[in-house]
Protein backbone atom coordinates (compact mmCIF):
# COMPACT_ATOMS: atom_id res chain seq x y z
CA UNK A 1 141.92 71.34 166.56
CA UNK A 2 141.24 70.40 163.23
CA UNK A 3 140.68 73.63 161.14
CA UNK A 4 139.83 77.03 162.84
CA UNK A 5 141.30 80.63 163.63
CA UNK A 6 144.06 81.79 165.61
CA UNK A 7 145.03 85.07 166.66
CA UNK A 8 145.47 87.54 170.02
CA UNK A 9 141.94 88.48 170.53
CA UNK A 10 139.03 86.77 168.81
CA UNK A 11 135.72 87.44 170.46
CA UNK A 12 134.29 89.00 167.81
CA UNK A 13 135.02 86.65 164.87
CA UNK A 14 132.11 85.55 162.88
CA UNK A 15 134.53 83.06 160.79
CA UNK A 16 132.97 79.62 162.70
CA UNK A 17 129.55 80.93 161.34
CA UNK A 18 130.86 81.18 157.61
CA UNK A 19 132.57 78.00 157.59
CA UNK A 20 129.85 76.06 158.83
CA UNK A 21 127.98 77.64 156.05
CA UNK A 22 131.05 76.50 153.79
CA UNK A 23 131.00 72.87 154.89
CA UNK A 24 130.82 69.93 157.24
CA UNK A 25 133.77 70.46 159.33
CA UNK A 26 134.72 71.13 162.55
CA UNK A 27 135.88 74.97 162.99
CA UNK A 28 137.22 76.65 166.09
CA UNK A 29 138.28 79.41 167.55
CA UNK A 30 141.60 79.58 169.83
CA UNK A 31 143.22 82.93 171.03
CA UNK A 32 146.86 82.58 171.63
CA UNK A 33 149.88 84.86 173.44
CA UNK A 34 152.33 85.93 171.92
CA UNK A 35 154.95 83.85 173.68
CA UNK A 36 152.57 80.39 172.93
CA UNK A 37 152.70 81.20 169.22
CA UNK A 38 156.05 79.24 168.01
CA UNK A 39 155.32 76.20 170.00
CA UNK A 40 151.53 75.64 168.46
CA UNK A 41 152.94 76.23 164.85
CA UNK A 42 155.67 73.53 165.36
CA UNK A 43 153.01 71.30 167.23
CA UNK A 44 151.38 70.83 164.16
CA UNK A 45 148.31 69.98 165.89
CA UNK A 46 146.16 70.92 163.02
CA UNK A 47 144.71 70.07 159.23
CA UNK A 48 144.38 73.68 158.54
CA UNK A 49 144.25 77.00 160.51
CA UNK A 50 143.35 80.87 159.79
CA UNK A 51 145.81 83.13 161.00
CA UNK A 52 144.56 87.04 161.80
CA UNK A 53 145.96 90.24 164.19
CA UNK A 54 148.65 90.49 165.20
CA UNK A 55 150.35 86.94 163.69
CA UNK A 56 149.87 87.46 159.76
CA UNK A 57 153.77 87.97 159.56
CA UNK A 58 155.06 86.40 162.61
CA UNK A 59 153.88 82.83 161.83
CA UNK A 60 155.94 82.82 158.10
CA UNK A 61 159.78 81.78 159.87
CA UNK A 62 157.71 78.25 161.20
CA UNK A 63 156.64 77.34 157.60
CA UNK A 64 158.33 74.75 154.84
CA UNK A 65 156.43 76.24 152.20
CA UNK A 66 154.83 79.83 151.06
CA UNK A 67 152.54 80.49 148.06
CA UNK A 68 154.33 82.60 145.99
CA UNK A 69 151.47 85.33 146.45
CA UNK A 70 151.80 85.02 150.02
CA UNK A 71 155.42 85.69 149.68
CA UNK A 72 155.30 88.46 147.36
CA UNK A 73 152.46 90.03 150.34
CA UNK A 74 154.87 89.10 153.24
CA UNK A 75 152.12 87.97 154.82
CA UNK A 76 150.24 84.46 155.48
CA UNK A 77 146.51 83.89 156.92
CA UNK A 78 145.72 80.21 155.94
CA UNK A 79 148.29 77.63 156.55
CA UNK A 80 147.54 73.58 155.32
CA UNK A 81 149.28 70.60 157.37
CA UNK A 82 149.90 68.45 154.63
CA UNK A 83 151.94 65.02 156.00
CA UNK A 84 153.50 67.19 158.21
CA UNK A 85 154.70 70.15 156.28
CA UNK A 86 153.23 73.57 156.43
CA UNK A 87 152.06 75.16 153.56
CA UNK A 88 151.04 79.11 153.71
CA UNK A 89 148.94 81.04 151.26
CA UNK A 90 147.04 84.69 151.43
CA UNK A 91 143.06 84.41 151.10
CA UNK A 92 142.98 88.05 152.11
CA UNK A 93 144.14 88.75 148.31
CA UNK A 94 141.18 87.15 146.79
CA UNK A 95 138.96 88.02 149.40
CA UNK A 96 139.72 92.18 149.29
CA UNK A 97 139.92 91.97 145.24
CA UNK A 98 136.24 90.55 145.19
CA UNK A 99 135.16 93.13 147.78
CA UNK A 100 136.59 95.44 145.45
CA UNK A 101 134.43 93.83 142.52
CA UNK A 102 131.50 93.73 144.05
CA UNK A 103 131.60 97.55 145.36
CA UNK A 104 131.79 98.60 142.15
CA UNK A 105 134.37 101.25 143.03
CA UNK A 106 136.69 101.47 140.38
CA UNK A 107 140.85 101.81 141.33
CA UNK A 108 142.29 101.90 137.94
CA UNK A 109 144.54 104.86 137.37
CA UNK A 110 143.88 106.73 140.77
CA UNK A 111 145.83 107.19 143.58
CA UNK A 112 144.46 104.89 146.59
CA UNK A 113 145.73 105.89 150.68
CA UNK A 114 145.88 102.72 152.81
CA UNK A 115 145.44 103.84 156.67
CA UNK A 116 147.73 101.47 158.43
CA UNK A 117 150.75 99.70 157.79
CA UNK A 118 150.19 95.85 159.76
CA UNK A 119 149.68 92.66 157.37
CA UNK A 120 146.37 93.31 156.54
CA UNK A 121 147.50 96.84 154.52
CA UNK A 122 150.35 95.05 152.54
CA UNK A 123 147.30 92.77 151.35
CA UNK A 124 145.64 95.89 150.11
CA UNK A 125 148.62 97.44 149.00
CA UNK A 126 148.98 94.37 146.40
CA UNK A 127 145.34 94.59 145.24
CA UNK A 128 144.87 98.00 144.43
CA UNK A 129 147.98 97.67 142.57
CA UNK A 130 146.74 94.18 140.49
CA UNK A 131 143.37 96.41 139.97
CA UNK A 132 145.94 99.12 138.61
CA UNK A 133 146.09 102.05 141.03
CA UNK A 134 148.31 104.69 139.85
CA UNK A 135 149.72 105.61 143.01
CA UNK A 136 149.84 103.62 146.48
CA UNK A 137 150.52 105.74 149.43
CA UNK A 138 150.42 104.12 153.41
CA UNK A 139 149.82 105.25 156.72
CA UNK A 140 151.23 104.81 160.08
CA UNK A 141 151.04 106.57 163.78
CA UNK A 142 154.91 107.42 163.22
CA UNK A 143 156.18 107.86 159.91
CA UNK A 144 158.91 105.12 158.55
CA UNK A 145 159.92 104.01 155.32
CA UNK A 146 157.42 104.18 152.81
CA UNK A 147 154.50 105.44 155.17
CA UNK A 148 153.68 108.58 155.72
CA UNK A 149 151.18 109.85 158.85
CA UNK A 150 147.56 110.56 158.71
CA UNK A 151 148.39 114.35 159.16
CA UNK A 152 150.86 114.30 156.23
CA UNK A 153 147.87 112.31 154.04
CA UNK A 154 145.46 114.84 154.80
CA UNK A 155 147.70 117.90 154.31
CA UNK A 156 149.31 116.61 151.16
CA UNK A 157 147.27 113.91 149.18
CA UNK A 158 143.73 115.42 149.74
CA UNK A 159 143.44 114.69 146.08
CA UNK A 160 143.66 110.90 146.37
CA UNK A 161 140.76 108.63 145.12
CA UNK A 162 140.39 105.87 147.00
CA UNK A 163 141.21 105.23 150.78
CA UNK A 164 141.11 101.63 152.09
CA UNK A 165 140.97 101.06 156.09
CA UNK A 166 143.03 98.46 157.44
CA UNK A 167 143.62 99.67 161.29
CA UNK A 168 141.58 98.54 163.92
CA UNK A 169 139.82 101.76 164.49
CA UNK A 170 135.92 101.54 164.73
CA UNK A 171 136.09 97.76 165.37
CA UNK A 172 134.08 95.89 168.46
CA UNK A 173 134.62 96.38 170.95
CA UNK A 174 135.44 99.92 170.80
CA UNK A 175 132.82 100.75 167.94
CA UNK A 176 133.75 104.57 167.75
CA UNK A 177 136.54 106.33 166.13
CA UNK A 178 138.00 106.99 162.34
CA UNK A 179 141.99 106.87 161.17
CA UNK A 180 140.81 109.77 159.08
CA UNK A 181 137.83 111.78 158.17
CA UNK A 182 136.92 111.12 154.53
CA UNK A 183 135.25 114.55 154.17
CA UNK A 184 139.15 115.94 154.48
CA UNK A 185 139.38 113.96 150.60
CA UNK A 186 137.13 115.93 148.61
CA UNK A 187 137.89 113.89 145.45
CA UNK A 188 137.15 110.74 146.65
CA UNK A 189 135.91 107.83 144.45
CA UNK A 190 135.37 105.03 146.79
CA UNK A 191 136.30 104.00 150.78
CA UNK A 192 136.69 100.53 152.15
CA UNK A 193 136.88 99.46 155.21
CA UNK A 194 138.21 95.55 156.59
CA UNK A 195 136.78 95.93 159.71
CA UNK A 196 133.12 93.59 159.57
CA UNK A 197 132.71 94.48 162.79
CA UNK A 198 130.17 96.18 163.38
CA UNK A 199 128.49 95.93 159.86
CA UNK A 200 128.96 99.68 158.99
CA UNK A 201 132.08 101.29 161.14
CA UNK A 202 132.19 105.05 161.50
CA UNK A 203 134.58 105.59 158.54
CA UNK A 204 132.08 103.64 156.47
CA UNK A 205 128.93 106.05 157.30
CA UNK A 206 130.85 109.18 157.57
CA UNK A 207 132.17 108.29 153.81
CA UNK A 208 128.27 107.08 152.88
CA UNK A 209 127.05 110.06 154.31
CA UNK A 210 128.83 112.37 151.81
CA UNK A 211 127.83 110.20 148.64
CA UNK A 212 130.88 108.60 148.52
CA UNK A 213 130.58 104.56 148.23
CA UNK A 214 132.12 102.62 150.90
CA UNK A 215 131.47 99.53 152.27
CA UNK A 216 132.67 97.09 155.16
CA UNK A 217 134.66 94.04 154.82
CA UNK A 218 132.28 91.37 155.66
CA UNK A 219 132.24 90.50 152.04
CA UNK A 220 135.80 90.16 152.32
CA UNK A 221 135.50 87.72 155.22
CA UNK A 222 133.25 85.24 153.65
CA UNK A 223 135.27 85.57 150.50
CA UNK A 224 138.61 84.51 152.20
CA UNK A 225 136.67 81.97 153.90
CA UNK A 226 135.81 80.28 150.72
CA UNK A 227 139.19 80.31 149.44
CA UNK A 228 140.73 79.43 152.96
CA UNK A 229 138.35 75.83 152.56
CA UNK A 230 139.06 75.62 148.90
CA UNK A 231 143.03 75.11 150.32
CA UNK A 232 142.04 73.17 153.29
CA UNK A 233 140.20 70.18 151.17
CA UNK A 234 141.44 71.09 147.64
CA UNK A 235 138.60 71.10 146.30
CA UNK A 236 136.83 74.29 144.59
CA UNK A 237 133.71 76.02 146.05
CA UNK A 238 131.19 77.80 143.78
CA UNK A 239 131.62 81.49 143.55
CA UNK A 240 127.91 81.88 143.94
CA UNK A 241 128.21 80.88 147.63
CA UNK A 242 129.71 83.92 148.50
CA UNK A 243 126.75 86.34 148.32
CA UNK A 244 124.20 83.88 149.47
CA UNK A 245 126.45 82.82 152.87
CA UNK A 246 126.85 86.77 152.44
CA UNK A 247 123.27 87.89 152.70
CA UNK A 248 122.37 84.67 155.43
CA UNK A 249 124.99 86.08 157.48
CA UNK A 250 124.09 89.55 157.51
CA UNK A 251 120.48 88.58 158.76
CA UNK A 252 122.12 86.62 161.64
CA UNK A 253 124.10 89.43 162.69
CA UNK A 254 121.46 92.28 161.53
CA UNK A 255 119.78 94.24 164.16
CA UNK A 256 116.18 95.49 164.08
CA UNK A 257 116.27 98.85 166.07
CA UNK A 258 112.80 100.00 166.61
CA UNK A 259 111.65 103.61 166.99
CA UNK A 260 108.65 105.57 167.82
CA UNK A 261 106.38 107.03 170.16
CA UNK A 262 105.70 106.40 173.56
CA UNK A 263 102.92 103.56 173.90
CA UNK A 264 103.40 103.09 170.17
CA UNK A 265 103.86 98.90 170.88
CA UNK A 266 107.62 99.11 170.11
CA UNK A 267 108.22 96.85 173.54
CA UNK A 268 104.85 94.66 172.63
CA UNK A 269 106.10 94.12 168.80
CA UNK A 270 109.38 93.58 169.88
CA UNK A 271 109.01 91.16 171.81
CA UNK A 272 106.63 89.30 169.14
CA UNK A 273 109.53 89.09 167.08
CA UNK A 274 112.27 88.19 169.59
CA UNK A 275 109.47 84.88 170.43
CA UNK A 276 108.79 84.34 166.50
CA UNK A 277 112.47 84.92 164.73
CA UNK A 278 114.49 83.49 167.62
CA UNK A 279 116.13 86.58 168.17
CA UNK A 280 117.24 88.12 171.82
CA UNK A 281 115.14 91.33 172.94
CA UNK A 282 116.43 94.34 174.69
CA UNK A 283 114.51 97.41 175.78
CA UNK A 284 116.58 99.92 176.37
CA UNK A 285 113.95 101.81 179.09
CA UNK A 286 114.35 98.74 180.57
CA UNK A 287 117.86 98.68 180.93
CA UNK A 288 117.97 102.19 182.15
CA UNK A 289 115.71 101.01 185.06
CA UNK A 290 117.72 97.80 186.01
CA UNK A 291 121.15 99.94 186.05
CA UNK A 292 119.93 102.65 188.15
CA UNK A 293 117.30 100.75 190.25
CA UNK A 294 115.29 104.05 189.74
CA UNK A 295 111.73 104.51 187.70
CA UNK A 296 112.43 106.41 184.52
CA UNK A 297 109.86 108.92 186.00
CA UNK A 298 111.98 109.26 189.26
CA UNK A 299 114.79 110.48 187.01
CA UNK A 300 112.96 113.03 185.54
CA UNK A 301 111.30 114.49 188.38
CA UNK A 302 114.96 114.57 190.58
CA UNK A 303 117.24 115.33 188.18
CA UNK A 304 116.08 116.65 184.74
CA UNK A 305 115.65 115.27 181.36
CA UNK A 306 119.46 115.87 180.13
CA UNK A 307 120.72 113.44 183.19
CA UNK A 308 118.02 110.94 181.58
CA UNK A 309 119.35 111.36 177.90
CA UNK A 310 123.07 110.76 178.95
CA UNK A 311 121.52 107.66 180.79
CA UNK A 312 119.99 106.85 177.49
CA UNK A 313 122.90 107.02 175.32
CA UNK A 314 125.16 105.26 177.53
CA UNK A 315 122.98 102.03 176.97
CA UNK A 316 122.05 103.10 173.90
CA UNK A 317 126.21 102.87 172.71
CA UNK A 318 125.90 99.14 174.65
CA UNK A 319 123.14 98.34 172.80
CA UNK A 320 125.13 98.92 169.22
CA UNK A 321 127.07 96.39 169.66
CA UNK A 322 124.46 93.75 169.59
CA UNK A 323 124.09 91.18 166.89
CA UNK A 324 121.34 89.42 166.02
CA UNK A 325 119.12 91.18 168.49
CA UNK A 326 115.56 93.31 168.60
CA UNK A 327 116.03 96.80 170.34
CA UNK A 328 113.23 98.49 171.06
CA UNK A 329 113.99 102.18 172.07
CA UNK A 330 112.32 105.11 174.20
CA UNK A 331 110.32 107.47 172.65
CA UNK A 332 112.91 110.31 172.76
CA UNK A 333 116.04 108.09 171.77
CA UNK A 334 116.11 109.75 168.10
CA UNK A 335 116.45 113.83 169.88
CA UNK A 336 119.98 112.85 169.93
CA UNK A 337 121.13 112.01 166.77
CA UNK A 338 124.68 109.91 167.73
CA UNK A 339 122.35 107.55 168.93
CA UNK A 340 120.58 106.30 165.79
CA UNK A 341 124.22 107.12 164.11
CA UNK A 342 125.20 104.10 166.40
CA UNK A 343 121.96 101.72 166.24
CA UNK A 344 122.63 101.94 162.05
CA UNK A 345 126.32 100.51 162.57
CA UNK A 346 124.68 97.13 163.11
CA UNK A 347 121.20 97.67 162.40
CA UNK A 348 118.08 98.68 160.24
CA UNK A 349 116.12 101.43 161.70
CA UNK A 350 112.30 100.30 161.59
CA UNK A 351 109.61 103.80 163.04
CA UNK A 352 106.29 101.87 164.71
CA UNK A 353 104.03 104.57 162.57
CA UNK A 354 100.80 104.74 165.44
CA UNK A 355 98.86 107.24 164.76
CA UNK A 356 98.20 109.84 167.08
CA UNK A 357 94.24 109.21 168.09
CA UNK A 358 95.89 105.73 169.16
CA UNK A 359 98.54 106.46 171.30
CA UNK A 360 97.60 106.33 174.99
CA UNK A 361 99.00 108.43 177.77
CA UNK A 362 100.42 107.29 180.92
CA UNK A 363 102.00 108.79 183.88
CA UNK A 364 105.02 106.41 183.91
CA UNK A 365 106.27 107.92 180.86
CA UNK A 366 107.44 111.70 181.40
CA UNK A 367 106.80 113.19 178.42
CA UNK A 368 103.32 111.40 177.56
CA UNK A 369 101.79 111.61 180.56
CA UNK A 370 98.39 113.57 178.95
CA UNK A 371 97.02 113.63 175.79
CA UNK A 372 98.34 116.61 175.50
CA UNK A 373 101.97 116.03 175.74
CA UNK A 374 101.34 112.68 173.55
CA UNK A 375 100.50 115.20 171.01
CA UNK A 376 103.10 118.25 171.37
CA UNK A 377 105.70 115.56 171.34
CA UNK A 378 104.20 113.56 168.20
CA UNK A 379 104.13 116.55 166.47
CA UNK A 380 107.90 117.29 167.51
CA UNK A 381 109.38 114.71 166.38
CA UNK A 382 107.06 112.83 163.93
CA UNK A 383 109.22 113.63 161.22
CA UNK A 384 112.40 113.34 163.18
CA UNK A 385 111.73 109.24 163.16
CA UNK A 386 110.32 109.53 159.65
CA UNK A 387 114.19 110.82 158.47
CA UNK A 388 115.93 108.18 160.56
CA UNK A 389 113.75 105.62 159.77
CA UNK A 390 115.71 102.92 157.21
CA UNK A 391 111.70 101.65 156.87
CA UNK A 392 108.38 103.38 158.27
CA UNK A 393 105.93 100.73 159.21
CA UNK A 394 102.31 101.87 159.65
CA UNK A 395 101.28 100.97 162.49
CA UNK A 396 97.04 101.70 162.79
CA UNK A 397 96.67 97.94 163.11
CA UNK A 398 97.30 95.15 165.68
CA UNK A 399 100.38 94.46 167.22
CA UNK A 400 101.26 91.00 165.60
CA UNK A 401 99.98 92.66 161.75
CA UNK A 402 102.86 95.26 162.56
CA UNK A 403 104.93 92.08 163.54
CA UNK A 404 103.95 90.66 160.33
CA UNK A 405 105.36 93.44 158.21
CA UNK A 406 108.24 93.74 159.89
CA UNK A 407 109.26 90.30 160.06
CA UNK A 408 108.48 90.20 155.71
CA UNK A 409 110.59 93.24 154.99
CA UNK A 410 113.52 92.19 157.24
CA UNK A 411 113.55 88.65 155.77
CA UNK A 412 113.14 89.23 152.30
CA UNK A 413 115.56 92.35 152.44
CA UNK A 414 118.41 91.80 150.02
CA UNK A 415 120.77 93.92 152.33
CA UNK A 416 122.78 96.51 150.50
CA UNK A 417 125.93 98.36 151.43
């Protein structure tokens, strides 16, 4: 290995996919035990190396040399072999600090919570102090010196400001869950999250869904990056770069999630795009089908809608955790709202508008077998998909027009938080 990433579990890194964007070098990927650590430090088999979970602190005893900001962290995620000797230095730092910039959300004078107390949290703990917090408070499971629990944070410091994420919880693989519930901080200014994967964790879009700002750390990442390669060849990289590797990666890893009636062309459009944009298509009806080796109809008819819907769900959660991918979605996917709560973590939310006099009835699908259930469920949930919908696309045209107007909002989006 020449440059790359090391750490316990790594199939969810995007970091190859920023550095190639970086540079022309070689980056990799290599997942090490805990025991195999020490002996590919002191191999020295490397120019230059990322270091994430769980070895941020562990790798600092095998090093001749630590950045002084690294050292005043206590903990290291780039490491440079120059002739031989190890030199360590903190990218997280820079990389948290501009995700802090770029937010917007303002730290100075406030008292910030940091839930978790790993590497990655003594990083934040030395940012929102540079960016002048007031106060600094950290959480762990069990309580220790200088933590407190989550419990404790809720009961005592509801007041606090700011609340940065640095656990685990929320990331892929296991894309559900929250350290704590922002709503219990009525005060707050501002929530980050590290976690980039999925693109918007629970924490982020509980805290977004209450007006609060709050972003993910995928900014972060592709910060770090830069500053990781600016060590590695010591050379700077333009600022700039950031938000442009920034917005390319976000369309790589973007979803489109499409929504709408039955026999609206959500399976026909999507699999336009999947063809055009060189994306991989999944339809989740389809899915259903191949898992249970039963007809969605069959379902039904034997045992009930609800059995369906917890069918639908299941895959639907699977589904989230795509990148890069075109869903398309059964007609009924948004009567359950955790579901399009889970397509948004990674994905924009596009409703195939068809109008009603177009939509055609057929007695494979359950609920639109006549005309007349086409229309009693159209006007059930019409504007159901209109208030999940990130972007309504009208739909009384041909199947590769929709295609068209999906494909020109999607590329010239410049994503948000």
């Amino acid at each position: 290995m020449e440059y790359g990433l090391i750490g316990e579990h790594l199939p969810h890194s995007f970091s190859p996919e920023i550095h190639k964007k970086i540079g022309d070098y070689k980056y990799e990927i290599k997942e090490l035990r805990p025991e195999e650590l020490e002996d590919f430090i002191k191999a020295k088999d490397f120019k230059g190396i990322n270091v994430t979970i769980p070895y941020k602190q562990a790798v600092i005893p095998f090093l001749d040399e630590i950045d002084e900001a690294a050292k005043e962290i206590g903990a290291v995620n780039t490491i440079v072999n120059r002739g031989g000797k190890l030199f360590g230095y903190n990218t997280d730092f820079g990389g948290l600090k501009a995700l802090f910039e770029r937010s917007g959300i303002s730290v100075s004078g406030k008292k910030a919570i940091i839930l978790g107390n790993g590497g990655t949290s003594h990083t934040a703990e030395a940012v929102l102090k540079n960016l002048g917090a007031q106060t600094v408070l950290k959480t762990d499971l069990v309580p220790g010196k200088g933590t407190i629990t989550n419990e404790e944070a809720v009961l005592n410091h509801s007041d606090a400001k700011i609340l940065v994420n640095t656990t685990p919880c929320g990331m892929f693989p296991k894309l559900s869950g929250m350290a704590v519930d922002p709503a219990d901080f009525p005060n707050l200014d501002g929530a980050i999250d590290v976690v980039y994967n999925p693109l918007r964790t629970d924490f982020v879009q509980r805290a977004q869904s209450l007006g609060i700002p709050a972003t993910a750390g995928l900014y972060m990442l592709v910060m770090q990056a830069i500053l990781a390669a600016e060590h590695f060849f010591d050379k700077p990289v333009p600022k700039e770069r950031a938000e442009k590797i920034y917005q390319q990666l976000l369309r790589m890893k973007k979803n489109i999630v499409l929504i709408g009636m039955p026999s609206s062309g959500k399976t026909t459009v999507g699999k336009i795009l999947s063809e055009e944009l060189k994306m991989p298509f999944f339809d989740s009806d389809e899915i259903i089908i191949k898992k249970t080796g039963r007809e969605i109809s069959d379902i039904f008819e034997k045992e009930g809608e609800p059995v369906f819907r917890k069918l639908e769900s299941e895959v639907i959660f699977e589904l989230s955790g795509k990148t890069g991918a075109i869903i398309s979605t059964g007609g009924g996917v948004v009567l359950n709202p955790e579901n399009i709560k889970n397509l948004s973590k990674n994905g924009k939310i596009y409703f195939i508008n068809r109008p009603l006099e177009n939509l055609v009835p057929t007695s494979d699908r359950p609920t639109a077998s006549s005309f007349e259930a086409i229309k009693k469920r159209f006007e059930e949930r019409y504007e159901i998909y209109c208030g999940f919908a990130d972007k309504i696309i009208d739909a009384n045209c041909s199947a590769k027009e929709v295609y068209e107007k999906i494909k020109e909002d999607f590329q010239n989006e410049n994503f948000g938080d």
